[in-house]
C-alpha atoms as a PDB file:
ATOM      1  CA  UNK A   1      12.738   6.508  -3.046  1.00  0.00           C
ATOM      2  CA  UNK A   2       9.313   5.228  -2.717  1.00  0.00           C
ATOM      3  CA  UNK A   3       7.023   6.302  -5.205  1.00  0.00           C
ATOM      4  CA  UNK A   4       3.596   7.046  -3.411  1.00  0.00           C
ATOM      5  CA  UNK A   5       1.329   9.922  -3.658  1.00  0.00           C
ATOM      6  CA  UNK A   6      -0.816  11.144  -0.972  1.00  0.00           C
ATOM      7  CA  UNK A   7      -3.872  12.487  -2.253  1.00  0.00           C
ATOM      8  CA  UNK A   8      -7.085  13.252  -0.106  1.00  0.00           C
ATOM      9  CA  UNK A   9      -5.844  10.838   2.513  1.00  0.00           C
ATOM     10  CA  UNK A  10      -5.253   7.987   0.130  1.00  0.00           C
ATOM     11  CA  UNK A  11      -1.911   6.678  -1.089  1.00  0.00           C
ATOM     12  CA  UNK A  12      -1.611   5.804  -4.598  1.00  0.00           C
ATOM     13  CA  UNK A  13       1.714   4.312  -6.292  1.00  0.00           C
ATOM     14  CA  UNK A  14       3.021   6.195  -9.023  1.00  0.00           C
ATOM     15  CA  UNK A  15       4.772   4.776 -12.159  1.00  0.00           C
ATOM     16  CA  UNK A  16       5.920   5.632 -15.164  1.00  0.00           C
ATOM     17  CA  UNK A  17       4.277   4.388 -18.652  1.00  0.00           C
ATOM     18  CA  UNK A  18       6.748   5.055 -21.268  1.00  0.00           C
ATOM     19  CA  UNK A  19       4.303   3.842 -23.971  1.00  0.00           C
ATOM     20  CA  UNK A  20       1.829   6.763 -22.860  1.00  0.00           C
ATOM     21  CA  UNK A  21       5.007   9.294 -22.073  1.00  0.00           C
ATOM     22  CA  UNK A  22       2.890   9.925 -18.596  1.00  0.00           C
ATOM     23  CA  UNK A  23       2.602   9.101 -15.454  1.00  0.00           C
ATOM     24  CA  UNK A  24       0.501   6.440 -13.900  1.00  0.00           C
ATOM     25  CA  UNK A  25      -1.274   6.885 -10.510  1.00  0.00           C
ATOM     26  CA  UNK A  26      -2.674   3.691  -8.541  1.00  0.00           C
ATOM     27  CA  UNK A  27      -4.382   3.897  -5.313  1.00  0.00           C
ATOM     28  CA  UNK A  28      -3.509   1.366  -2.684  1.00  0.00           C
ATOM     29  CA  UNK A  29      -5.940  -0.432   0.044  1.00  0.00           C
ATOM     30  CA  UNK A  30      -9.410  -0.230  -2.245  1.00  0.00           C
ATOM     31  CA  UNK A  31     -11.641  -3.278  -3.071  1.00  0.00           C
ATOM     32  CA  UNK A  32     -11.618  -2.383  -6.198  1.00  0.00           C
ATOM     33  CA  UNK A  33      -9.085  -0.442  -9.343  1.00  0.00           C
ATOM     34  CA  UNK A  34      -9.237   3.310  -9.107  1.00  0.00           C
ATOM     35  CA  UNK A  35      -6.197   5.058 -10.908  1.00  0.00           C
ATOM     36  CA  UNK A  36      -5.610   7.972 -13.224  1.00  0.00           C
ATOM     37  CA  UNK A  37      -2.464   9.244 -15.989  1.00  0.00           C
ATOM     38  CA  UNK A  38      -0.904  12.964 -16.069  1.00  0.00           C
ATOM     39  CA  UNK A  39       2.129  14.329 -17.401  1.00  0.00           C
ATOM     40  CA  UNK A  40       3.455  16.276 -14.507  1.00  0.00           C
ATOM     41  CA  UNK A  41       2.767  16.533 -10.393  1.00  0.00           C
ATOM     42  CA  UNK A  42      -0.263  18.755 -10.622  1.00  0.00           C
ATOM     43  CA  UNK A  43      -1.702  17.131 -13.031  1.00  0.00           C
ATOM     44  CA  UNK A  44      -1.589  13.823 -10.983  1.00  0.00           C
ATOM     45  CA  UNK A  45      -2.893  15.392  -7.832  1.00  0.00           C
ATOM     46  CA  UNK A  46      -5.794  16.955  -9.968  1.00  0.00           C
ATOM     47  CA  UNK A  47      -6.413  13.350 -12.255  1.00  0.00           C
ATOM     48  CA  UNK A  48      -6.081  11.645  -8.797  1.00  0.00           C
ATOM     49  CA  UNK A  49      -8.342  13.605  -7.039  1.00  0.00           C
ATOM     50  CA  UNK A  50     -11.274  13.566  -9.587  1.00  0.00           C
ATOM     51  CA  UNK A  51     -10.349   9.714  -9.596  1.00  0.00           C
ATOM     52  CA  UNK A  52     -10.777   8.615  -6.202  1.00  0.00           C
ATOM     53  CA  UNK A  53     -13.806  10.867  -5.979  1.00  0.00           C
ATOM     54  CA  UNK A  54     -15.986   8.615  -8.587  1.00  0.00           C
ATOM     55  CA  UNK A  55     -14.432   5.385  -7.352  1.00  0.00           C
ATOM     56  CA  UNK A  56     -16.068   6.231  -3.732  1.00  0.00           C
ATOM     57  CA  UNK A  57     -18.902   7.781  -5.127  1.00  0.00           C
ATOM     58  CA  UNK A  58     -19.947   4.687  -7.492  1.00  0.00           C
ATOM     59  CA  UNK A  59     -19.093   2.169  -4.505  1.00  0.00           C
ATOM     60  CA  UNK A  60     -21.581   4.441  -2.278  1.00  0.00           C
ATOM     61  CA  UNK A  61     -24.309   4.017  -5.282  1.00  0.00           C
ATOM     62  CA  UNK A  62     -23.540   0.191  -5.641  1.00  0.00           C
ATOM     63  CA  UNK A  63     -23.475  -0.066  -1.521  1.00  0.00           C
ATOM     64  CA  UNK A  64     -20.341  -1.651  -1.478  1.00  0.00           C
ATOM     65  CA  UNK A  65     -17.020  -1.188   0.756  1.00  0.00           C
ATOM     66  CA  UNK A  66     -14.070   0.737  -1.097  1.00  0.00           C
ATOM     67  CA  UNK A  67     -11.702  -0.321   0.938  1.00  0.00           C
ATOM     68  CA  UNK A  68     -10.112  -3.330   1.671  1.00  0.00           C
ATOM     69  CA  UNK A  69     -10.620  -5.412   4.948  1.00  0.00           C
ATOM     70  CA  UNK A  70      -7.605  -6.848   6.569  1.00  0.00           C
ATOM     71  CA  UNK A  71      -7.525  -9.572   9.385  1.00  0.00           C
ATOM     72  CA  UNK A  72      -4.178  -8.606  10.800  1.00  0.00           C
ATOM     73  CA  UNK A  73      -3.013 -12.357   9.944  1.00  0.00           C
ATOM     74  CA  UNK A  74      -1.046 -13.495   7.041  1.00  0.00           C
ATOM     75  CA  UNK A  75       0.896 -16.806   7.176  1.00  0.00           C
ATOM     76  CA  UNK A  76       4.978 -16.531   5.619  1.00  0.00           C
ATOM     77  CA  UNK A  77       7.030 -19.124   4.556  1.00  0.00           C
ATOM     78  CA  UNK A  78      10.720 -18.503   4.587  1.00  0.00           C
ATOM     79  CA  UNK A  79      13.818 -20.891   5.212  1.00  0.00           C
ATOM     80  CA  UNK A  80      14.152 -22.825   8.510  1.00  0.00           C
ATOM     81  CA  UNK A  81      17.789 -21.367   9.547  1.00  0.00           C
ATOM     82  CA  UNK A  82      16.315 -17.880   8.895  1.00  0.00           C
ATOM     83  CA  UNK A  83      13.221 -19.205  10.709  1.00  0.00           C
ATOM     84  CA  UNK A  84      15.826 -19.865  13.416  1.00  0.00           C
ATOM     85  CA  UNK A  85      17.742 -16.537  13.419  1.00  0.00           C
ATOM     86  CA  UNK A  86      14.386 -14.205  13.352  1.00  0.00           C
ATOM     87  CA  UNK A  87      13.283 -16.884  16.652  1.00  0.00           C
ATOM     88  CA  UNK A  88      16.961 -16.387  18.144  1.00  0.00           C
ATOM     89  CA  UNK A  89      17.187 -12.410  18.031  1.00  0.00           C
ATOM     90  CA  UNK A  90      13.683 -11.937  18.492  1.00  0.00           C
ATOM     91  CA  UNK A  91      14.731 -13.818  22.445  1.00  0.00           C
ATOM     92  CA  UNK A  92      17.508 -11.577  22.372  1.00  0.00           C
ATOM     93  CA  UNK A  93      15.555  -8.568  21.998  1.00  0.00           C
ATOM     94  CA  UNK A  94      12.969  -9.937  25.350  1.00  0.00           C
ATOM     95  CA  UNK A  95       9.979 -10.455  22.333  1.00  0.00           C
ATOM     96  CA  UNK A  96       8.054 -12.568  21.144  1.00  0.00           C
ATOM     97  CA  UNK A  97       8.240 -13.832  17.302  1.00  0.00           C
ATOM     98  CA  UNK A  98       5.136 -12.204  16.720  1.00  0.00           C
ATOM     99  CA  UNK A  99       6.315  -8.804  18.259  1.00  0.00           C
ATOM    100  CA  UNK A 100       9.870  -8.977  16.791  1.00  0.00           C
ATOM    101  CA  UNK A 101       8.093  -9.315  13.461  1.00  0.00           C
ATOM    102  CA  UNK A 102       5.566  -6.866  13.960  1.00  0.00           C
ATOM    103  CA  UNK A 103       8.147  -4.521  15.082  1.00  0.00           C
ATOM    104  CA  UNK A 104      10.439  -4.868  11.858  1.00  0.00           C
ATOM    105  CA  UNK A 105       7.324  -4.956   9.494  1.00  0.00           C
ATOM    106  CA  UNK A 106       6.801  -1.909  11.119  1.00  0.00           C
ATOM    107  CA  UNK A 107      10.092  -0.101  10.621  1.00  0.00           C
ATOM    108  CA  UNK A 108      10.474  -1.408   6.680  1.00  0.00           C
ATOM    109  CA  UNK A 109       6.800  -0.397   5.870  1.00  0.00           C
ATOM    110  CA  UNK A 110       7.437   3.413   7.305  1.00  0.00           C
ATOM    111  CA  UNK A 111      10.732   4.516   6.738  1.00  0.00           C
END
């Protein structure tokens, strides 16, 4: 079970803080921290919303981005015979690396 609220569009990972007894929000993808405690669902849909609402409103007064920019490149380093399998099925499948890769990154991040 993945543990991310939607709220206004924006997903924010939810933990528990067992120190606080509450719930912890987080919300992914910003340039900057934006997250927010509750006790129950409702209350973390209401704390999250009120949240995300002065994180874009103080990055609109300091004229900065909220959001993170992403180049679509990231380098990985993993073993050479796993190297060699990804290479091997990724043939097998009539892709490229970088499409076989895409196309499981794909599949992991949304299911």
């Amino acid at each position: 079970m993945k543990n991310i609220m939607e709220i206004d569009g924006h997903k924010a990972v939810i933990t528990f803080d067992p120190d606080l007894g509450m719930f912890r929000g987080e919300f992914l993808g910003l340039s900057g921290s934006a997250d927010f405690y509750a006790a129950d669902v409702e209350g973390l849909l209401r704390e999250g919303r009120t949240s995300v609402k002065v994180y874009l409103q103080a990055c609109e007064e300091r004229g900065v981005s909220p959001y993170k920019r992403f180049s679509g490149r990231f380098n990985v380093r993993i073993p050479p015979d796993l190297h060699a399998d990804i290479v091997s099925a990724a043939e097998a499948s009539g892709m490229s690396l970088n499409q076989w890769v895409e196309k499981a990154l794909s599949e992991c991040a949304h299911d």
